[in-house]
Protein backbone atom coordinates (compact mmCIF):
# COMPACT_ATOMS: atom_id res chain seq x y z
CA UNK A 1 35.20 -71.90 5.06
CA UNK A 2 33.14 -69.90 7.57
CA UNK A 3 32.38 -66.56 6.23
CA UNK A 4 32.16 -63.70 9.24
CA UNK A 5 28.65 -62.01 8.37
CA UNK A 6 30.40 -58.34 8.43
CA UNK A 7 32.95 -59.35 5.66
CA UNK A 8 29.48 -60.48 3.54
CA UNK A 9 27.50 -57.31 5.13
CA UNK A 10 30.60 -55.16 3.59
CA UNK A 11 30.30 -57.10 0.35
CA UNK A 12 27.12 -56.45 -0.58
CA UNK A 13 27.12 -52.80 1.06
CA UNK A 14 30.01 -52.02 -1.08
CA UNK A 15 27.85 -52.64 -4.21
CA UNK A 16 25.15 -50.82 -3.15
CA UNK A 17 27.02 -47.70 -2.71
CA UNK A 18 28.95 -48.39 -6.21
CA UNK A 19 25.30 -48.06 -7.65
CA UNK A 20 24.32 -45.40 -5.32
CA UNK A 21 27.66 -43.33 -6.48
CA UNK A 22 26.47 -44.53 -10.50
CA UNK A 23 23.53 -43.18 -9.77
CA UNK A 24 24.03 -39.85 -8.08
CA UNK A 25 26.82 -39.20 -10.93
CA UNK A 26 24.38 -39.69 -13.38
CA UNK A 27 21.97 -37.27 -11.98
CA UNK A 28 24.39 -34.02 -11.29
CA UNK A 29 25.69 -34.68 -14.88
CA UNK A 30 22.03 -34.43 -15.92
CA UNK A 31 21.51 -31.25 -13.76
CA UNK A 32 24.74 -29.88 -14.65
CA UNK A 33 24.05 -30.11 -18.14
CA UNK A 34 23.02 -27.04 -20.52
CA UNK A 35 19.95 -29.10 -20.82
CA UNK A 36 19.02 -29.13 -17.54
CA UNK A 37 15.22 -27.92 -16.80
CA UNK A 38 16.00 -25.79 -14.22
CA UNK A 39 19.34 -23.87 -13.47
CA UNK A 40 20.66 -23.44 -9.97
CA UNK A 41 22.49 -20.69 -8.43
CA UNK A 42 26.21 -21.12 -7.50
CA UNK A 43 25.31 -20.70 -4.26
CA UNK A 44 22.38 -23.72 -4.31
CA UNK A 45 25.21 -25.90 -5.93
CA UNK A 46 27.68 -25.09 -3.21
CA UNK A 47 24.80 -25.84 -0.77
CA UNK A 48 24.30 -29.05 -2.28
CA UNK A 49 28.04 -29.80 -2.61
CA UNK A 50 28.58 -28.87 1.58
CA UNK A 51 25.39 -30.91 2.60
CA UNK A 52 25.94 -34.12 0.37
CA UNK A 53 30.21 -33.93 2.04
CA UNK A 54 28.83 -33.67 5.20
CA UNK A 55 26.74 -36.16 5.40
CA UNK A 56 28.96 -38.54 3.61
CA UNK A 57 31.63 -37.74 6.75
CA UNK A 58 29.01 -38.51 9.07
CA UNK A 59 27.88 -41.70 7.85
CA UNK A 60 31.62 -43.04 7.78
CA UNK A 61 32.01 -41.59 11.49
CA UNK A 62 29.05 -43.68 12.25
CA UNK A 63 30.66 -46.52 11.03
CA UNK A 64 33.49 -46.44 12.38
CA UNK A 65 31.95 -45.06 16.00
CA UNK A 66 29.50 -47.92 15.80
CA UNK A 67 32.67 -50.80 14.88
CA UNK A 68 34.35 -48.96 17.97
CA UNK A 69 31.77 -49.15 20.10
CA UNK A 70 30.50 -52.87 19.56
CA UNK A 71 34.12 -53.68 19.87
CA UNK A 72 34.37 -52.00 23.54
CA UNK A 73 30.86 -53.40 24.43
CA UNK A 74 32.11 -56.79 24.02
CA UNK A 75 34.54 -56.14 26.48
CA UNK A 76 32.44 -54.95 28.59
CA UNK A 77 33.32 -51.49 28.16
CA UNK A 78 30.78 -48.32 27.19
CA UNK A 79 32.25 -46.51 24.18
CA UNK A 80 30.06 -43.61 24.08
CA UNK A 81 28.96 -42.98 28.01
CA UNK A 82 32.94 -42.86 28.73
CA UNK A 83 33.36 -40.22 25.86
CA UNK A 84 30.69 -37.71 25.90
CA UNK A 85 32.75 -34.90 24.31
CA UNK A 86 32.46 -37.46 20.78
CA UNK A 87 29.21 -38.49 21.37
CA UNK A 88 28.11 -34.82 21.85
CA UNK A 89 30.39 -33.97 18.90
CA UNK A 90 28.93 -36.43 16.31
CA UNK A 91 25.23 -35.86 17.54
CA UNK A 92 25.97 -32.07 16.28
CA UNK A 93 27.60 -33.11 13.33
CA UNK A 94 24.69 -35.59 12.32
CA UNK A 95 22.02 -32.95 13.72
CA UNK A 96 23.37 -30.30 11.00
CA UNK A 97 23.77 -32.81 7.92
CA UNK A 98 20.32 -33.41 8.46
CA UNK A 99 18.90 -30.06 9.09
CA UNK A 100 21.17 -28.64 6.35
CA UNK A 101 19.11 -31.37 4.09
CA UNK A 102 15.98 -29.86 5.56
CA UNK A 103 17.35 -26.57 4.87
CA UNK A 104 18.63 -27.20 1.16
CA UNK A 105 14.81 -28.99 0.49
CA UNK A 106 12.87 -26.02 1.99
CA UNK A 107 14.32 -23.18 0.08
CA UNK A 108 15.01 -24.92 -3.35
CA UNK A 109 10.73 -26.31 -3.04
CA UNK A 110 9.04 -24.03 -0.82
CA UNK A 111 10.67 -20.36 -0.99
């Protein structure tokens, strides 16, 4: 039985991220806990919170805009010169995960 290589790439991504989730849940318990070495503000955690739902939404966009648009270049097709209004869209969406992660490291380790 021939295998397609994006069933076995989903196969083995899927357990990465089950560890990935294992591990991250692991962590914010540990931070969360009265424990914890260092206590943030509510506003740091909601930070934190924002950033890490953000950029979970734009890595599944990506996914799905990249499926889409290997699909349509198959066929000949260019998903995202025909649709600038989602490419610009998702650029700004990915540009402010990423500086909000910039943001989120600067003022919880430098300020």
């Amino acid at each position: 039985m021939h295998i397609p290589p994006f069933s076995i790439f989903s196969a083995v991504s899927e357990l990465f991220v089950t560890a990935g989730v294992l591990y991250v849940a692991n962590r914010a318990a540990a931070a969360t806990s009265p424990a914890a070495k260092e206590v943030l503000s509510i506003g740091m955690k909601i930070a934190y919170a924002c950033h890490g739902l953000l950029s979970l939404v734009a890595y599944l966009v990506f996914v799905v805009l990249g499926v889409l648009a290997y699909q349509e270049q198959k066929a000949g097709r260019w998903f995202f010169r025909d649709r600038p209004a989602l490419t610009w869209s998702f650029l700004v969406m990915w540009v402010i995960s990423v500086g909000s992660g910039e943001v989120i490291f600067a003022l919880h380790y430098l300020v």
